[in-house]
C-alpha atoms as a PDB file:
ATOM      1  CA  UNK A   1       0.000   0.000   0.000  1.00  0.00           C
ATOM      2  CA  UNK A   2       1.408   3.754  -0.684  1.00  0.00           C
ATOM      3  CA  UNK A   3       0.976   6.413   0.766  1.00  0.00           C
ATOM      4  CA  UNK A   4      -1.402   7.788  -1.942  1.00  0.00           C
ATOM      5  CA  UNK A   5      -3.456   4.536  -1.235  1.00  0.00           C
ATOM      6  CA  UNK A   6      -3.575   5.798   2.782  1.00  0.00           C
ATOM      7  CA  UNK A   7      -4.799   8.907   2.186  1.00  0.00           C
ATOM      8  CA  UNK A   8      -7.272   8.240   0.112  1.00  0.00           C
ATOM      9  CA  UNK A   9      -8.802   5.480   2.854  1.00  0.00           C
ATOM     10  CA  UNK A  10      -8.423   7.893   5.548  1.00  0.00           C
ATOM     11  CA  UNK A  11      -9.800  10.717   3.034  1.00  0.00           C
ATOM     12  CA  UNK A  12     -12.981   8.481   2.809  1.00  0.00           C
ATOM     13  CA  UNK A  13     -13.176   7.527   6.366  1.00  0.00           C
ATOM     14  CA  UNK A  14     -12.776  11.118   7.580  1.00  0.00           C
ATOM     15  CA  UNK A  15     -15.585  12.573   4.732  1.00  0.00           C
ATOM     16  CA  UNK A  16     -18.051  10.356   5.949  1.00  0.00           C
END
């Protein structure tokens, strides 16, 4: 997993 691939899961979990 990058780091691109983090902040797009914690992106998602913090927008919901």
């Amino acid at each position: 997993v990058n780091d691109k691939d983090l902040a797009k899961e914690l992106y998602k979990k913090y927008s919901s």
